[in-house]
Protein backbone atom coordinates (compact mmCIF):
# COMPACT_ATOMS: atom_id res chain seq x y z
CA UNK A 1 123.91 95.20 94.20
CA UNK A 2 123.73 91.29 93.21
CA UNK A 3 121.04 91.19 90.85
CA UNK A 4 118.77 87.63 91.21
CA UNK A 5 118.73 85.28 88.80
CA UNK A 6 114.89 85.45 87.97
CA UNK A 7 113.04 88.53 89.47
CA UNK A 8 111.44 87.37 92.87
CA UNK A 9 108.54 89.80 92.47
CA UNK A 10 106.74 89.89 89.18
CA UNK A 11 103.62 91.92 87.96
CA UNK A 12 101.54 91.19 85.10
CA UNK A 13 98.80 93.61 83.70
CA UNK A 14 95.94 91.34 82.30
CA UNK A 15 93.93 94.26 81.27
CA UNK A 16 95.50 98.40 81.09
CA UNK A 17 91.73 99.59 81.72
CA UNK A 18 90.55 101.05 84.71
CA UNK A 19 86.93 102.02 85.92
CA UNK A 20 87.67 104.55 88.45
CA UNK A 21 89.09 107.69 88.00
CA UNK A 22 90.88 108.67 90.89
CA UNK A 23 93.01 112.36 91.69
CA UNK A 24 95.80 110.72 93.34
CA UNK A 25 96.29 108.49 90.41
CA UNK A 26 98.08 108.83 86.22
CA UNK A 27 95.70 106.52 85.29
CA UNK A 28 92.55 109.41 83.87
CA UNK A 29 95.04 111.19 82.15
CA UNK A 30 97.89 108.57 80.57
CA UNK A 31 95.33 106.64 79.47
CA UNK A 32 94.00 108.72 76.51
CA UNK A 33 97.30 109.17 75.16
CA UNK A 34 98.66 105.50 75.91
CA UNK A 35 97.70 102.26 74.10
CA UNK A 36 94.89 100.40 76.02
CA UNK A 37 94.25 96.74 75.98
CA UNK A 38 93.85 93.11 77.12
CA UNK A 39 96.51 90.36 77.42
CA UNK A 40 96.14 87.38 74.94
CA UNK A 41 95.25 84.49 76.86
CA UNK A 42 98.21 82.61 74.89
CA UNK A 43 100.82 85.02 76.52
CA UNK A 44 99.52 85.10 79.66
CA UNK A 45 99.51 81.25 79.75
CA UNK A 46 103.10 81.11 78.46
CA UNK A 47 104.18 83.39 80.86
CA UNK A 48 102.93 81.94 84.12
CA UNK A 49 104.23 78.50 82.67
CA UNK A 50 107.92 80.74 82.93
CA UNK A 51 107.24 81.56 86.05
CA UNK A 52 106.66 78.50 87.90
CA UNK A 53 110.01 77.17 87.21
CA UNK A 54 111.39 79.49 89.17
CA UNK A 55 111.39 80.43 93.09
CA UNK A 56 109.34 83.67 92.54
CA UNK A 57 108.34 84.90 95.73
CA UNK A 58 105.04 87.54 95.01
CA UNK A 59 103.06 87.49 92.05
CA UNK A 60 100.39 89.92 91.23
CA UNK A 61 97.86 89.75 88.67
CA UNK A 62 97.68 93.81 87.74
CA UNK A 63 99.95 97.06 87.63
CA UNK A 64 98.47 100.53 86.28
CA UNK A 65 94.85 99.19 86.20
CA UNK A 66 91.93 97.87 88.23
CA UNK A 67 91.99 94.01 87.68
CA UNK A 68 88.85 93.29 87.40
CA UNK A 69 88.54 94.84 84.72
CA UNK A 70 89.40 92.06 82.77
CA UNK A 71 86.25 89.72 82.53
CA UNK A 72 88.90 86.30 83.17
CA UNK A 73 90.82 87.61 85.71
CA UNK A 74 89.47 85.23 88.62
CA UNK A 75 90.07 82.53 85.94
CA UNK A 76 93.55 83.48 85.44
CA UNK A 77 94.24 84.44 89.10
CA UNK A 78 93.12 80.90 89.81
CA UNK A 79 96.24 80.00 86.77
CA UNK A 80 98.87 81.71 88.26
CA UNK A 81 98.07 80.53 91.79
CA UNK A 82 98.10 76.87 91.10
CA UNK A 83 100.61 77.00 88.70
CA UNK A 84 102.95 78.92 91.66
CA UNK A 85 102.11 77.16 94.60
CA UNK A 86 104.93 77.98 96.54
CA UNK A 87 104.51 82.00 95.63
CA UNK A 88 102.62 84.57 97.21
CA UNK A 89 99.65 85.60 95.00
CA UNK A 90 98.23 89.15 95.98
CA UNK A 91 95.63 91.74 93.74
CA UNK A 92 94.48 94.93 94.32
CA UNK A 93 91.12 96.45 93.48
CA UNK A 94 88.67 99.40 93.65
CA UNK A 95 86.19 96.79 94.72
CA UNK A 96 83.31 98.71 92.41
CA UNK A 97 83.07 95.76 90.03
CA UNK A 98 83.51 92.76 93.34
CA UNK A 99 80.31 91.31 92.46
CA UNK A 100 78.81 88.10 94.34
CA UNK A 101 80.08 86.11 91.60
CA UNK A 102 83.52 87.05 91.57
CA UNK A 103 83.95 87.74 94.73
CA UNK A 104 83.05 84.17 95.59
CA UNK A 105 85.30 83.07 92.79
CA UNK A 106 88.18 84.75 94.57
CA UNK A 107 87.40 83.17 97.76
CA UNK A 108 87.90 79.48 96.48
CA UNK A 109 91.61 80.66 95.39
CA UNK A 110 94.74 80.34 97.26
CA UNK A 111 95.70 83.39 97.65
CA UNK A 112 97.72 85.79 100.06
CA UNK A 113 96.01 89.06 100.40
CA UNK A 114 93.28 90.51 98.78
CA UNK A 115 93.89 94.84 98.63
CA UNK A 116 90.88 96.97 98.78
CA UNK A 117 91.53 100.49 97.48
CA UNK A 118 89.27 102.38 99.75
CA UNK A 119 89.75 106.62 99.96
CA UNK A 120 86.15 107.19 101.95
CA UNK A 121 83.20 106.13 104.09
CA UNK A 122 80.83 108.16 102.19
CA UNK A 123 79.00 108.75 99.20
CA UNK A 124 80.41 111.84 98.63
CA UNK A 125 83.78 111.41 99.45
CA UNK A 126 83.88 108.41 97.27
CA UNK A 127 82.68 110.45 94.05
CA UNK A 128 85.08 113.53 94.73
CA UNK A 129 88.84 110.69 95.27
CA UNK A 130 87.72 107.95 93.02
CA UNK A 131 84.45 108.73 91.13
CA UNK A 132 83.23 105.18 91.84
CA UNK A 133 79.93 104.62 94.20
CA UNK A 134 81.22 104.15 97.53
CA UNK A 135 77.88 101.99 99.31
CA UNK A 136 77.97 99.59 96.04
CA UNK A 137 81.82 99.22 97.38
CA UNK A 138 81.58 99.25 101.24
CA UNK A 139 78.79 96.28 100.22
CA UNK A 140 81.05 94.54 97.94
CA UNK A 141 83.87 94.17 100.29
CA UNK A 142 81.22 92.59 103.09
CA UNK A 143 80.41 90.11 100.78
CA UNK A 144 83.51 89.15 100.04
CA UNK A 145 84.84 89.03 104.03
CA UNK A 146 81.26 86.70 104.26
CA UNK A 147 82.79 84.54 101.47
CA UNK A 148 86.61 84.29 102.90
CA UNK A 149 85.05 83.28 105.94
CA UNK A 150 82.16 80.78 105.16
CA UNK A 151 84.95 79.11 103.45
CA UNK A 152 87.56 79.32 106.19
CA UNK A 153 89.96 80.98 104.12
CA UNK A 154 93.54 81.79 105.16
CA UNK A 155 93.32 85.06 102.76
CA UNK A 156 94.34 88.40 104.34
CA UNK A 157 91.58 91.28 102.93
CA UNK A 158 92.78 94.47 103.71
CA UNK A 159 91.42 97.67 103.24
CA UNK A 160 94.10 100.91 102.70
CA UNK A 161 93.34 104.06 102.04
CA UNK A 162 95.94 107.20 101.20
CA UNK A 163 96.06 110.73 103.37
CA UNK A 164 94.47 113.40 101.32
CA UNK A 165 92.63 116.65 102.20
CA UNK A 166 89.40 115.39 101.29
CA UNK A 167 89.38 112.30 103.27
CA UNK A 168 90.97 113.57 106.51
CA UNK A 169 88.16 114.08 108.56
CA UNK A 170 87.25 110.20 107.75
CA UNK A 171 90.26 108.30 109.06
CA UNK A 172 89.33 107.53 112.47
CA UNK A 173 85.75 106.46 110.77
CA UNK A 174 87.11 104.21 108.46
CA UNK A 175 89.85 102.58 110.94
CA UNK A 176 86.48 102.08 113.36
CA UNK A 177 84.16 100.57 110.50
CA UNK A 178 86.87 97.97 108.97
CA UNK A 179 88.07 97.44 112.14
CA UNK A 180 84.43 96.54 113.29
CA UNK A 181 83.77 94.08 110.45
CA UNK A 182 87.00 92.62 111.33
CA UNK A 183 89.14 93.40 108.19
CA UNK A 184 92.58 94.91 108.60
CA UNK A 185 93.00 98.75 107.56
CA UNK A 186 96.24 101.05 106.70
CA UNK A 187 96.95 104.14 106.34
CA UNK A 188 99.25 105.40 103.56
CA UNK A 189 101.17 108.25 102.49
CA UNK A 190 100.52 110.25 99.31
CA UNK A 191 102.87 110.71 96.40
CA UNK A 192 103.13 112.24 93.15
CA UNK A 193 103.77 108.91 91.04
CA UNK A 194 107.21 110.07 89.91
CA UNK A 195 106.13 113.30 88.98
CA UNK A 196 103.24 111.68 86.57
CA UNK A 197 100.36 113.96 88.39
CA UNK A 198 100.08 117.57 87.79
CA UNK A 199 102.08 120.07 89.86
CA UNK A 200 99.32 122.12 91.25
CA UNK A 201 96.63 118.74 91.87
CA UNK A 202 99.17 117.68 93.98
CA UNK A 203 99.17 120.06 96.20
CA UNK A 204 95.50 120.68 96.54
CA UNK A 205 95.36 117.11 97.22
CA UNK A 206 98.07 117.36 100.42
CA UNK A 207 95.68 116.81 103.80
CA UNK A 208 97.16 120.45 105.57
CA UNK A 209 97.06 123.94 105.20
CA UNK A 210 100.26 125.54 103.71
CA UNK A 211 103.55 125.64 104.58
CA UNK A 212 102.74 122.63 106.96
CA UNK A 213 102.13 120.54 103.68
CA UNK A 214 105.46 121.84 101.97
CA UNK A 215 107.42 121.05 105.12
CA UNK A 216 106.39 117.14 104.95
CA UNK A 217 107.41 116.83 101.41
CA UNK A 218 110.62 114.61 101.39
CA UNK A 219 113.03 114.67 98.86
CA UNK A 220 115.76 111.70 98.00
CA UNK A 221 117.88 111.48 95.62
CA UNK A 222 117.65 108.32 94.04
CA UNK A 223 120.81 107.25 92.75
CA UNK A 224 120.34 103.42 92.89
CA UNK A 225 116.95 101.42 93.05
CA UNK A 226 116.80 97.65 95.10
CA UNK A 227 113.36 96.79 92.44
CA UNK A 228 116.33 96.86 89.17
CA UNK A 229 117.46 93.29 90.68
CA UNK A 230 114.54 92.06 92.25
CA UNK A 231 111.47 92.43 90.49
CA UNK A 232 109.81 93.11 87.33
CA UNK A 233 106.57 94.58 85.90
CA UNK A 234 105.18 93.28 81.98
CA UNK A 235 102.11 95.31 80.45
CA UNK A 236 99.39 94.14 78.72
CA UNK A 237 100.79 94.40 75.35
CA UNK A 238 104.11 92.69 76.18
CA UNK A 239 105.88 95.35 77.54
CA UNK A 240 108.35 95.26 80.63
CA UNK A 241 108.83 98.46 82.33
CA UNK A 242 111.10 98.58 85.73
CA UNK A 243 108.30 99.70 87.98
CA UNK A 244 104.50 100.56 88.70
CA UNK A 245 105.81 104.15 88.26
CA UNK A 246 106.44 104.37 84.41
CA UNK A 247 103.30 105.16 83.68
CA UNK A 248 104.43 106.35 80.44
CA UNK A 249 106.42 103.88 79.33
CA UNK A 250 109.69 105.80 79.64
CA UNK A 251 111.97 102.93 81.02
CA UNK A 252 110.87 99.79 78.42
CA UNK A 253 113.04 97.11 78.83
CA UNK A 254 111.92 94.79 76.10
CA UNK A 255 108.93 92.84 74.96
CA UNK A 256 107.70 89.52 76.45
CA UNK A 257 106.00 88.60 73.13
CA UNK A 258 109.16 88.73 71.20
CA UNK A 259 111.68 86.96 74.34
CA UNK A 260 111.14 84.91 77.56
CA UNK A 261 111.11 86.79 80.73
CA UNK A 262 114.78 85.76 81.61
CA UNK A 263 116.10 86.74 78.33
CA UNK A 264 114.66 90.41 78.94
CA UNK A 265 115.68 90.16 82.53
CA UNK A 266 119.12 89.50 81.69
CA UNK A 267 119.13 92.01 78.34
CA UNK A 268 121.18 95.04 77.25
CA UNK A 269 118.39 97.40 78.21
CA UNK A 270 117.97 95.68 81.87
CA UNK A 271 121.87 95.39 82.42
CA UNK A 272 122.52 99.20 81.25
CA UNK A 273 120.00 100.59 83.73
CA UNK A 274 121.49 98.54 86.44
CA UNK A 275 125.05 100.21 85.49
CA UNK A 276 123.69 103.21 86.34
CA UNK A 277 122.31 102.22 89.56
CA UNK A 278 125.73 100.67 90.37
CA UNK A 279 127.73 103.64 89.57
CA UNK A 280 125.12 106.21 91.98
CA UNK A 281 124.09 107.49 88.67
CA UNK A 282 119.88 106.44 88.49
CA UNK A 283 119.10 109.78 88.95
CA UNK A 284 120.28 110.31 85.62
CA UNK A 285 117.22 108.62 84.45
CA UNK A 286 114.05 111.21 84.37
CA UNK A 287 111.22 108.77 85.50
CA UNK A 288 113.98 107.17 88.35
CA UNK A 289 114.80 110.65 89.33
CA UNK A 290 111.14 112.01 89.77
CA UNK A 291 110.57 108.76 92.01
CA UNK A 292 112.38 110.20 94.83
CA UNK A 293 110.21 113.59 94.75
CA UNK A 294 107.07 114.82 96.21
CA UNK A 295 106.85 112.00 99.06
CA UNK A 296 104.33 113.04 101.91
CA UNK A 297 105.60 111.75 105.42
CA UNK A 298 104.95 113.63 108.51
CA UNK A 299 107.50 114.05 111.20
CA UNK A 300 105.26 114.46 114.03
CA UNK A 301 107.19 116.79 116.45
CA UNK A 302 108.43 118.92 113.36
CA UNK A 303 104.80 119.47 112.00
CA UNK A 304 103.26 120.13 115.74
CA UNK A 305 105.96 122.84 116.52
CA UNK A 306 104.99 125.03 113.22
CA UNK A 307 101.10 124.19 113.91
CA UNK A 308 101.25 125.52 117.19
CA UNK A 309 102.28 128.94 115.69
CA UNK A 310 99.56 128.87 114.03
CA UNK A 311 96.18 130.46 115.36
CA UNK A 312 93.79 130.16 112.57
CA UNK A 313 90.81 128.04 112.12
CA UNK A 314 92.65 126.22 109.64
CA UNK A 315 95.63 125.10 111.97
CA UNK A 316 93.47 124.04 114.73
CA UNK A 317 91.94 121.41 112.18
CA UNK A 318 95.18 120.33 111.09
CA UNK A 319 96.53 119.94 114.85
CA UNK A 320 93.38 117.75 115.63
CA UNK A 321 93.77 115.47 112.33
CA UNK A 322 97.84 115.25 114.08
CA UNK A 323 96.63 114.25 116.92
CA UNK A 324 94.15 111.71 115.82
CA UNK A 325 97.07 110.25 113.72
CA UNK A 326 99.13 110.04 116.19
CA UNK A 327 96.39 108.51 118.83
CA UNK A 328 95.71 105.58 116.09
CA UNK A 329 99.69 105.21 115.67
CA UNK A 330 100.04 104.77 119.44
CA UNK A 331 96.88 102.68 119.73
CA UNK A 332 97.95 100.21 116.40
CA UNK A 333 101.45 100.69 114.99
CA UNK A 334 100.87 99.34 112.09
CA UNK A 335 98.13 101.21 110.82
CA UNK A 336 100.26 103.70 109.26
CA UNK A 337 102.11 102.35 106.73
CA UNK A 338 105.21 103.44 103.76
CA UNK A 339 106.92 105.93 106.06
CA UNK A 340 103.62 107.68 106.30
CA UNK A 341 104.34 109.00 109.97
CA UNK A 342 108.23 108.84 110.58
């Protein structure tokens, strides 16, 4: 593959902490054994200066973390934006912390899309997938649609949420109620983060009864990766891992503190990674390996043939959620989104 020049998609973690503490996510458990931090306001600086004098295409201001997090992040969102005019700026959050304040601080920014990591409609459902309060979010996220449009911004909010068993019976609510406060909503598969969640969580977190779950688990064997020539990911401390997988830090590439982004982009550990890639080797690599695991997409006629032999309670539940997936597929395509529904 013909690596680019300057990666066209970078990521930059202001801040490593997180205030939820969500199943489906590394973050609870990496984060007692991994160093936690904020970015120097220096580096940050010097590294968004890097990055405008080049034709980067996304930017986002966060990785492994909730971005607000970090007390300056609308501040330095509002940095990399004008500083990148040309680039798409996108950030993702919990929405827990999306206060009046900074949520009308985001709405003065140019940005592309504003992601709302949303896994519920209700109270409880909140506090069993993220352990954050779900009303002080659903709130939050009206206040900020108020403040994108008293301000007649161009800024895409968007609210997804990912498949598990304890959300199921909420889809179709939360498609109505986003839908009915006019914000976009999607629907996305569940994964294992490169094997960096526990075997057995995993699978009590899969939306069916068994084997229907084990029979949607896709397996590919990832012997090259498009992201090694296209974009790049730095950590709070300096770090530049491959990917929003290594949660670990298993695939460092260098240090931004110590070297520009273009001299670690075009470095020995960058261009021996890529050799592997070339050769149909990546899988060699544990972390790149593990990425191609464990990915939950349901082939709809495959899935409804085995449900049908099934006469329990349990597979009557999981042929209605099919069927209400596949009524909200037919009704808006792209509601289901990352190969969720194939």
């Amino acid at each position: 593959m013909r690596v680019s020049p300057f990666p066209v998609g970078i990521q930059i973690e202001t801040t490593s902490r997180c205030n939820a503490k969500c199943g489906f996510c590394p973050h609870p458990v990496v984060s007692k054994t991994e160093p936690q931090g904020v970015m120097e306001e220096s580096l940050y600086r010097r590294l968004i200066d890097e990055v405008s004098e080049y034709p980067v295409q996304l930017l986002q201001p966060f990785l492994n973390n909730d971005p607000l997090m970090d007390r300056q992040i609308v501040a330095r969102t509002e940095y990399m934006a004008r500083k990148n005019p040309h680039a798409q700026v996108c950030i993702t959050t919990n929405g827990a912390l999306l206060n009046q304040d900074i949520a009308e601080g985001l709405a003065e920014l140019r940005l592309h899309t504003i992601h709302i990591s949303s896994n519920g409609l209700t109270g409880d459902t909140y506090r069993d997938t993220m352990k954050i309060d779900g009303y002080t979010v659903l709130r939050n996220v009206n206040t900020l649609r108020d403040c994108l449009r008293r301000r007649g911004s161009r800024t895409r909010l968007v609210v997804t949420a990912i498949l598990m068993k304890r959300n199921r019976d909420e889809v179709a609510l939360m498609r109505e109620y986003w839908r009915s406060r006019g914000v976009e909503f999607y629907l996305n598969p569940l994964n294992d983060r490169a094997g960096n969640i526990d075997v057995a969580e995993f699978a009590d977190m899969l939306p069916f009864a068994e084997p229907a779950n084990q029979s949607q688990l896709h397996n590919w064997q990832m012997t090259a990766c498009q992201s090694l020539y296209t974009t790049l990911a730095v950590l709070w401390n300096g770090d530049v891992v491959t990917c929003c997988m290594d949660w670990r830090r298993d695939n460092v590439m260098g240090n931004v503190r110590d070297a520009t982004i273009r001299e670690v982009w075009e470095g020995a550990q960058y261009r021996s990674i890529r050799a592997l890639s070339d050769a149909g080797r990546l899988d060699e690599r544990p972390l790149c390996n593990g990425c191609g695991h464990n990915r939950f997409s349901i082939q709809p006629d495959r899935l409804a043939k085995q449900l049908t032999s099934g006469a329990d309670a349990q597979s009557e539940r999981d042929r209605e959620l099919l069927g209400t997936l596949v009524h909200l597929r037919e009704q808006s395509p792209q509601l289901i989104q990352l190969g969720l529904m194939q």
